[in-house]
N, C-alpha and C. Protein backbone atom coordinates (compact mmCIF):
# COMPACT_ATOMS: atom_id res chain seq x y z
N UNK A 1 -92.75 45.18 -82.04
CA UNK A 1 -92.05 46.42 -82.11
C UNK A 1 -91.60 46.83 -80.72
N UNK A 2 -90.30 47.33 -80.41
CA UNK A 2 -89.72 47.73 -79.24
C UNK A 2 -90.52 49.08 -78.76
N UNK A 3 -90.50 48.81 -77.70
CA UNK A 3 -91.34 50.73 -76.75
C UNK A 3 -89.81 51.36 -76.96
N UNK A 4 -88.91 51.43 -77.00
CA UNK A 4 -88.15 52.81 -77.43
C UNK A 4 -87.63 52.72 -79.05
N UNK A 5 -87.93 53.00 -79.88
CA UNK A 5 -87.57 52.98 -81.25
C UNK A 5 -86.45 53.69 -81.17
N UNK A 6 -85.45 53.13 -82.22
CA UNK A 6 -84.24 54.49 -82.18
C UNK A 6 -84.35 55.15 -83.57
N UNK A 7 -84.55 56.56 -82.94
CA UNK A 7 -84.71 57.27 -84.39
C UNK A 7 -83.51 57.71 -84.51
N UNK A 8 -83.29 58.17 -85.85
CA UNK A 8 -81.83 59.02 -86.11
C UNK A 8 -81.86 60.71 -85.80
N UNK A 9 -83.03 60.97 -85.63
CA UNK A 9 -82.87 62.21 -85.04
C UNK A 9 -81.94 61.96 -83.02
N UNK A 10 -82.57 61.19 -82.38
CA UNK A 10 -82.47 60.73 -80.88
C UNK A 10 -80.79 60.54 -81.41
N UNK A 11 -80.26 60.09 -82.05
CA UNK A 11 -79.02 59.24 -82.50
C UNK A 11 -78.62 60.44 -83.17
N UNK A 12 -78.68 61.42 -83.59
CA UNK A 12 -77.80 62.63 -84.00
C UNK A 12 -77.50 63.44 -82.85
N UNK A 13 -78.79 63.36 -82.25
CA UNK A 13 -78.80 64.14 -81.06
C UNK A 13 -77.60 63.69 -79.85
N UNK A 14 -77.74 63.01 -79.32
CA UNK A 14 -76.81 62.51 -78.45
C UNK A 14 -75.29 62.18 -79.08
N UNK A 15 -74.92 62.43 -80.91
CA UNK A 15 -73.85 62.54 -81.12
C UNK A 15 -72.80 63.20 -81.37
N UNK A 16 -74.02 64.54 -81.56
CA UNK A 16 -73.42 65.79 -81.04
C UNK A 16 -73.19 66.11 -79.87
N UNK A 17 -73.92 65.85 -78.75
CA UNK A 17 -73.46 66.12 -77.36
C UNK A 17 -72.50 65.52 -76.99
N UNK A 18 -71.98 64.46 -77.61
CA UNK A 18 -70.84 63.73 -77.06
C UNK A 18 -69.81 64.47 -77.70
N UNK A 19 -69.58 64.62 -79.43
CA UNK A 19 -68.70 65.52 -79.79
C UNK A 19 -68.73 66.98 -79.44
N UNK A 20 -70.21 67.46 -78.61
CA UNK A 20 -69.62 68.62 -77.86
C UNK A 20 -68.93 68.43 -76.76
N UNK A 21 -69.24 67.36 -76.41
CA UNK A 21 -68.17 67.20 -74.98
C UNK A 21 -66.96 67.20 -75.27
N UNK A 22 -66.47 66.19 -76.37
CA UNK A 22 -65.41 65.86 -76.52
C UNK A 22 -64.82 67.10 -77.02
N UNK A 23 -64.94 68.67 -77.76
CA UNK A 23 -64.48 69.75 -77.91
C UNK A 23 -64.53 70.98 -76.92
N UNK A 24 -64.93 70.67 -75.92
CA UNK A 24 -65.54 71.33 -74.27
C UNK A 24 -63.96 70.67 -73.98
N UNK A 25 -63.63 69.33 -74.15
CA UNK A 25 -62.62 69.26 -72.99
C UNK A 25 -61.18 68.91 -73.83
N UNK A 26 -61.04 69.10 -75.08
CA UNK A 26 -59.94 69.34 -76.17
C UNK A 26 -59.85 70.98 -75.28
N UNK A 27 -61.28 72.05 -75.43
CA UNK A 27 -60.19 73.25 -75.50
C UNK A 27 -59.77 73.24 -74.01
N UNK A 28 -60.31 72.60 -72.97
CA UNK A 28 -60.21 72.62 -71.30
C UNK A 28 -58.46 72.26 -71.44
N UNK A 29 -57.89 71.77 -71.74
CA UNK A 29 -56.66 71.10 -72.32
C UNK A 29 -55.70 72.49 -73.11
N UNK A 30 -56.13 72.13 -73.92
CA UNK A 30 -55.58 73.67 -74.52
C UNK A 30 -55.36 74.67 -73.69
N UNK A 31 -56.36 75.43 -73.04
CA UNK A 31 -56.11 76.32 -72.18
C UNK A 31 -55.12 75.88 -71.11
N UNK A 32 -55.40 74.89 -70.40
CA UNK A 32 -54.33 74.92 -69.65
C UNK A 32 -52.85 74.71 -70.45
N UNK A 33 -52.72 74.53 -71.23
CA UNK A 33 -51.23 74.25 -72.17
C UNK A 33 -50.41 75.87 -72.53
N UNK A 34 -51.99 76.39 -72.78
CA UNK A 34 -51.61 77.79 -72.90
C UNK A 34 -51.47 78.40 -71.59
N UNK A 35 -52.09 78.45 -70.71
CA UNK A 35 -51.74 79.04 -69.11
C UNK A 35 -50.02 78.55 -68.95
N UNK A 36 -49.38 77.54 -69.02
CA UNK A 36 -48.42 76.59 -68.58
C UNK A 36 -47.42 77.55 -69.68
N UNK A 37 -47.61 77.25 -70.76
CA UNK A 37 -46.86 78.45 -71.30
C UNK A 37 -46.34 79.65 -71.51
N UNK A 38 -47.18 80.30 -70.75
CA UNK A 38 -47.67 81.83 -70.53
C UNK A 38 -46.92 81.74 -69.27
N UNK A 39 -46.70 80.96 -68.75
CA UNK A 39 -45.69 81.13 -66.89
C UNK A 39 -44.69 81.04 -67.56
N UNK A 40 -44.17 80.00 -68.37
CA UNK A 40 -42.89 79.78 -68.41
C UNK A 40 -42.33 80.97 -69.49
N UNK A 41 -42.86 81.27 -70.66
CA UNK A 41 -42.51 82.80 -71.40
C UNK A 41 -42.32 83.88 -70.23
N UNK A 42 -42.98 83.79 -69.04
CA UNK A 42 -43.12 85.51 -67.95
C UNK A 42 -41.21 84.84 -67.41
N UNK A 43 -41.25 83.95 -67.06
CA UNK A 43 -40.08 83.10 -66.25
C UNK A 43 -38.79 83.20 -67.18
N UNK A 44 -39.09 82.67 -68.44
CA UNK A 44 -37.38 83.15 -69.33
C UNK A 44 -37.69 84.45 -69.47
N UNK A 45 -38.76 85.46 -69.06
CA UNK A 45 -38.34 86.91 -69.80
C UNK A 45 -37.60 87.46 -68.53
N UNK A 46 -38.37 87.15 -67.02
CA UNK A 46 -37.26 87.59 -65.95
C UNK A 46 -35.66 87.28 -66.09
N UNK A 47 -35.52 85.52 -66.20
CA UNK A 47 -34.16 85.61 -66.85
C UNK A 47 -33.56 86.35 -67.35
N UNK A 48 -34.08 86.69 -68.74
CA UNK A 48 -33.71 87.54 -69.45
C UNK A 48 -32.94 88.66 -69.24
N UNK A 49 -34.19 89.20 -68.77
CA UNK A 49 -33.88 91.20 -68.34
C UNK A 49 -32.57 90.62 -67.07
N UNK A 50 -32.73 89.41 -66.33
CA UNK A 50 -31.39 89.57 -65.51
C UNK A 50 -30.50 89.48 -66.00
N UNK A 51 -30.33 88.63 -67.08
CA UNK A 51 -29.51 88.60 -67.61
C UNK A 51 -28.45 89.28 -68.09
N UNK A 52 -29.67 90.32 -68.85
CA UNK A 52 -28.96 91.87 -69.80
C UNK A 52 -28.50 92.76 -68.75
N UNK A 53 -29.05 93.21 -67.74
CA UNK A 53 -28.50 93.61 -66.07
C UNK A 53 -27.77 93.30 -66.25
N UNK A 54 -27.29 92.34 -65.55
CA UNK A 54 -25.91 91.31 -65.15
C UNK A 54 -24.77 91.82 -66.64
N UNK A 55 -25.10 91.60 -67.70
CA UNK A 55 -24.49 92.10 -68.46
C UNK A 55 -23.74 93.33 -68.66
N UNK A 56 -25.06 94.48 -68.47
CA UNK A 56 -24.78 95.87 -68.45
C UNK A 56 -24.05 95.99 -67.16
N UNK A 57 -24.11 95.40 -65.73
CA UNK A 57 -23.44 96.28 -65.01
C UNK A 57 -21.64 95.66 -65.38
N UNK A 58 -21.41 94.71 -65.63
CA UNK A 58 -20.03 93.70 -65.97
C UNK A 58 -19.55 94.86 -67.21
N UNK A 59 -20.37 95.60 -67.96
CA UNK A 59 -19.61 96.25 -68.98
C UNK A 59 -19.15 97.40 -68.25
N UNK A 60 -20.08 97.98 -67.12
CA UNK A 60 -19.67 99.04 -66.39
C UNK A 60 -18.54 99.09 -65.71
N UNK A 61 -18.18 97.97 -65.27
CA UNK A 61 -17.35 97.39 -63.90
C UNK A 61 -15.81 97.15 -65.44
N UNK A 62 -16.24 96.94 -66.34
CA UNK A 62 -14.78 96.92 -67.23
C UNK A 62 -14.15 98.27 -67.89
N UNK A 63 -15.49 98.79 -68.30
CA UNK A 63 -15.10 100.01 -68.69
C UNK A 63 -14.54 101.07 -67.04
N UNK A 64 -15.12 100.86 -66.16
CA UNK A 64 -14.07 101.69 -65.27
C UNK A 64 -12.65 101.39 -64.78
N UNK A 65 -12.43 99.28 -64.91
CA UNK A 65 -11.34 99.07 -64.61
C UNK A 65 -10.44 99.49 -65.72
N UNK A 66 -10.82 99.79 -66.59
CA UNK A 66 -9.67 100.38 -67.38
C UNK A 66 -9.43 101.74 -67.69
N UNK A 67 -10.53 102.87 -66.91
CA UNK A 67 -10.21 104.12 -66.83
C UNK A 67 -8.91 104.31 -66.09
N UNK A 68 -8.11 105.34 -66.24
CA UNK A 68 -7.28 106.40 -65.55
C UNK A 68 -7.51 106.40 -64.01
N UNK A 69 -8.78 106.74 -63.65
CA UNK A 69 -8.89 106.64 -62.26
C UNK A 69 -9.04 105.78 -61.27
N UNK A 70 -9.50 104.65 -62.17
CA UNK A 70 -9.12 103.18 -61.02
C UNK A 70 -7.98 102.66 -61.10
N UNK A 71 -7.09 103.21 -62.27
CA UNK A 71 -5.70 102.66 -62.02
C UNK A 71 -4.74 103.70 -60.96
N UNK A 72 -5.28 104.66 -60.98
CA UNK A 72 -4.50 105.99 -59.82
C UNK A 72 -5.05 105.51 -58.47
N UNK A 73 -6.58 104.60 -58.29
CA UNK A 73 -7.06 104.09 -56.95
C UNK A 73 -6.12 103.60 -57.01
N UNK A 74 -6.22 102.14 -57.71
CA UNK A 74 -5.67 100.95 -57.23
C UNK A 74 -4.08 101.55 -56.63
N UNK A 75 -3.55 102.23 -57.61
CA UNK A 75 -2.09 102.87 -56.77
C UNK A 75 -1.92 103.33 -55.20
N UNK A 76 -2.84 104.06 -55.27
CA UNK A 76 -2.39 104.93 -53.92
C UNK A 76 -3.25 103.80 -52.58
N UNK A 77 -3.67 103.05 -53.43
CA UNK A 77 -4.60 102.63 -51.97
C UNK A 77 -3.50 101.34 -51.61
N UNK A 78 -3.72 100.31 -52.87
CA UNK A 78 -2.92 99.02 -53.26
C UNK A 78 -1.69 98.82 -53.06
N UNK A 79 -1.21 100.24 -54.38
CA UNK A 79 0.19 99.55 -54.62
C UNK A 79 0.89 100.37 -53.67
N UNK A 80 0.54 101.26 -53.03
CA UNK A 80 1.31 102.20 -52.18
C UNK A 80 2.29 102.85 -53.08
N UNK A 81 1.57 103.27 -54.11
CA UNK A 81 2.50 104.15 -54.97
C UNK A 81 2.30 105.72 -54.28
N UNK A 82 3.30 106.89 -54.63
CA UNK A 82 2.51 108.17 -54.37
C UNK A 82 2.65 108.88 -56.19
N UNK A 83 2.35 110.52 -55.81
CA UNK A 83 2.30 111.05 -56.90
C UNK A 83 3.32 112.14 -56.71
N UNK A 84 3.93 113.03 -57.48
CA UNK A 84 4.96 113.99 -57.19
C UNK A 84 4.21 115.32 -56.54
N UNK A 85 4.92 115.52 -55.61
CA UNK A 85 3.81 116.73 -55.14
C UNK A 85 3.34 115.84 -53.34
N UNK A 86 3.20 114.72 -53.26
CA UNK A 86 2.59 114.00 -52.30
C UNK A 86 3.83 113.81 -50.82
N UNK A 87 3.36 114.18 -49.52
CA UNK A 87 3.79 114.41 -48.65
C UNK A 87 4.19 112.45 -47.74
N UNK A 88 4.53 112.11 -48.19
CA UNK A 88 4.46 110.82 -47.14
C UNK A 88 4.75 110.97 -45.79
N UNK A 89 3.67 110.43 -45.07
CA UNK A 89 3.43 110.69 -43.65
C UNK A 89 4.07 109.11 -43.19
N UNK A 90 5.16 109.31 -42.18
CA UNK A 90 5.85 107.85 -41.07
C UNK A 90 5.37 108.24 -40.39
N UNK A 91 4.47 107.26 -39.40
CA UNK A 91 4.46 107.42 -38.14
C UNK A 91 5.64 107.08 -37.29
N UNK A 92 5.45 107.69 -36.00
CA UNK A 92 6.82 107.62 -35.40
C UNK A 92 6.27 107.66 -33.68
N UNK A 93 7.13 107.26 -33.48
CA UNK A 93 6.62 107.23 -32.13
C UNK A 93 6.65 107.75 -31.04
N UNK A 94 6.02 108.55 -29.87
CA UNK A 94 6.54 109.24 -29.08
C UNK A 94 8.28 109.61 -28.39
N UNK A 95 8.50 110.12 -28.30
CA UNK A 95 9.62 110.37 -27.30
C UNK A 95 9.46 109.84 -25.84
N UNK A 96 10.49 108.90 -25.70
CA UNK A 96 10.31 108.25 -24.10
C UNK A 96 9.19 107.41 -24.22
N UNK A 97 7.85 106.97 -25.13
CA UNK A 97 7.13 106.33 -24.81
C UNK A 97 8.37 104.49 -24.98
N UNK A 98 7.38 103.41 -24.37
CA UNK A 98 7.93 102.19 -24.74
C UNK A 98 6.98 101.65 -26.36
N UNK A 99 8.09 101.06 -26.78
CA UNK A 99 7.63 100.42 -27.97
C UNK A 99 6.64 99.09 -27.95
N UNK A 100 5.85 98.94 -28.84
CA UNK A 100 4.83 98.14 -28.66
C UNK A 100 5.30 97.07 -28.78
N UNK A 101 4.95 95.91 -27.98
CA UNK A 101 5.74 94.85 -29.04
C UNK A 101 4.45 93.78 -29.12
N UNK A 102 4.79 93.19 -30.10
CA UNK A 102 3.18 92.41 -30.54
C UNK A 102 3.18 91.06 -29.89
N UNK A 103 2.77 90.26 -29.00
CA UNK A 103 2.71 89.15 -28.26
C UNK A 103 2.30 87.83 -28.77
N UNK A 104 2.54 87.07 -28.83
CA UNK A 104 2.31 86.19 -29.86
C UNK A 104 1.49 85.43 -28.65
N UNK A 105 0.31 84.80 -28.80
CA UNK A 105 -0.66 84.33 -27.69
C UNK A 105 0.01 82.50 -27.69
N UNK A 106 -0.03 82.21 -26.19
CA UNK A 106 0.59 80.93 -26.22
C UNK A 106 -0.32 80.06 -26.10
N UNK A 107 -0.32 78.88 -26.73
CA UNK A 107 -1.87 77.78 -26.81
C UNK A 107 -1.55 77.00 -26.37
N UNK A 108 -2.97 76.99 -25.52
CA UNK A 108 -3.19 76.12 -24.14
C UNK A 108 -3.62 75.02 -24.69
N UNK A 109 -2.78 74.03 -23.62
CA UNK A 109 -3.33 72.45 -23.96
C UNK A 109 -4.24 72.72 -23.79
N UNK A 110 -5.47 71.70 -24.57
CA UNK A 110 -6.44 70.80 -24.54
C UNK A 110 -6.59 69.67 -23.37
N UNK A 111 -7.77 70.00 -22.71
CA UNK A 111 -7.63 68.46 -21.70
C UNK A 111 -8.12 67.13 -22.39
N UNK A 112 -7.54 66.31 -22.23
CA UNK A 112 -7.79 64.85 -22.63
C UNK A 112 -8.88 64.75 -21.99
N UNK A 113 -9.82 63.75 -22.84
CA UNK A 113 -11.04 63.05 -22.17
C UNK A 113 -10.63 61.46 -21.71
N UNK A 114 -11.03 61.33 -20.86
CA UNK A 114 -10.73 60.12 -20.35
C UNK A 114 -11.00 58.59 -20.51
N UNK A 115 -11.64 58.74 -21.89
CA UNK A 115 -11.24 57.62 -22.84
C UNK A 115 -10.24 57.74 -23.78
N UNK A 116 -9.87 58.90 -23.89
CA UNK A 116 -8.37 59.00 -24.96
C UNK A 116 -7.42 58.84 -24.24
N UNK A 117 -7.14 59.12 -22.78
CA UNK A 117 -6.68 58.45 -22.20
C UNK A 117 -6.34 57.09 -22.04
N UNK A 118 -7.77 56.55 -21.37
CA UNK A 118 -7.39 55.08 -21.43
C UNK A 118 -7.03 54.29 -23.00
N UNK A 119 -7.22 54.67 -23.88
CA UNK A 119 -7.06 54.54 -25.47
C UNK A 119 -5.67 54.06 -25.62
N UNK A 120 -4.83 55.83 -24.97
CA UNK A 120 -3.99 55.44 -25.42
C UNK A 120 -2.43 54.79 -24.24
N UNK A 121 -3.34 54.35 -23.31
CA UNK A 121 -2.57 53.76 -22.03
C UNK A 121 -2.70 52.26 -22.88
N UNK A 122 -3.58 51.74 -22.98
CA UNK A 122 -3.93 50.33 -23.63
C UNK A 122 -3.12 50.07 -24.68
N UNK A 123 -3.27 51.18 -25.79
CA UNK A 123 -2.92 50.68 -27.28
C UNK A 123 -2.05 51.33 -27.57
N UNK A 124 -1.37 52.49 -26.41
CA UNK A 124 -0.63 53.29 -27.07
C UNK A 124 -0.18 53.59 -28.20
N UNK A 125 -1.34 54.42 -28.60
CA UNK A 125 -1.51 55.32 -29.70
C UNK A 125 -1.41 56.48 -29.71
């Protein structure tokens, strides 16, 4: 007869501890599946709400371009329209002053480096 007999109690015993292990690390699994999920649901709900933002202010921004008063902006600023009643101001220019005249800036060569030089003494290019 063997010095360790195997009883079926010893043999139930240790086959539950293994199938407790093995349900210890099924739910270890789970949980993290559920953590991993739980980020990415918080992550499309920020989307989200930007989304509907982004939405709501685009309805704002249409509903005023088609009010009355951004089309009277866009006039007076844009189109240089006026309104009846409206004073148009010319500027004009002093008496005796000289007139401005706008200078058109003249562009200065570039110095050659002295391999584009020799470049183009050689290969004239």
């Amino acid at each position: 007869m063997s010095q360790f007999p195997i009883k079926f109690r010893r043999v139930a015993v240790f086959a539950g501890i293994f199938i407790l292990v093995l349900f210890v690390i099924e739910f270890n699994s789970r949980l993290i599946e559920l953590n991993r999920l739980n980020e990415q649901r918080d992550e499309m709900r920020a989307l989200a709400t930007q989304a509907v933002q982004t939405q709501i202010a685009l309805h704002t921004q249409v509903a005023y371009a088609a009010s009355t008063e951004a089309v009277e902006e866009w006039a007076r600023t844009d189109g240089h329209y006026m309104q009846e009643g409206d004073q148009p101001v010319i500027p004009v220019e002093l008496p005796g002053s000289e007139p401005v005249i706008a200078s058109t800036p003249v562009p200065e060569p570039t110095p050659m480096q002295n391999w584009e030089i020799w470049l183009m003494l050689f290969f004239d290019r």
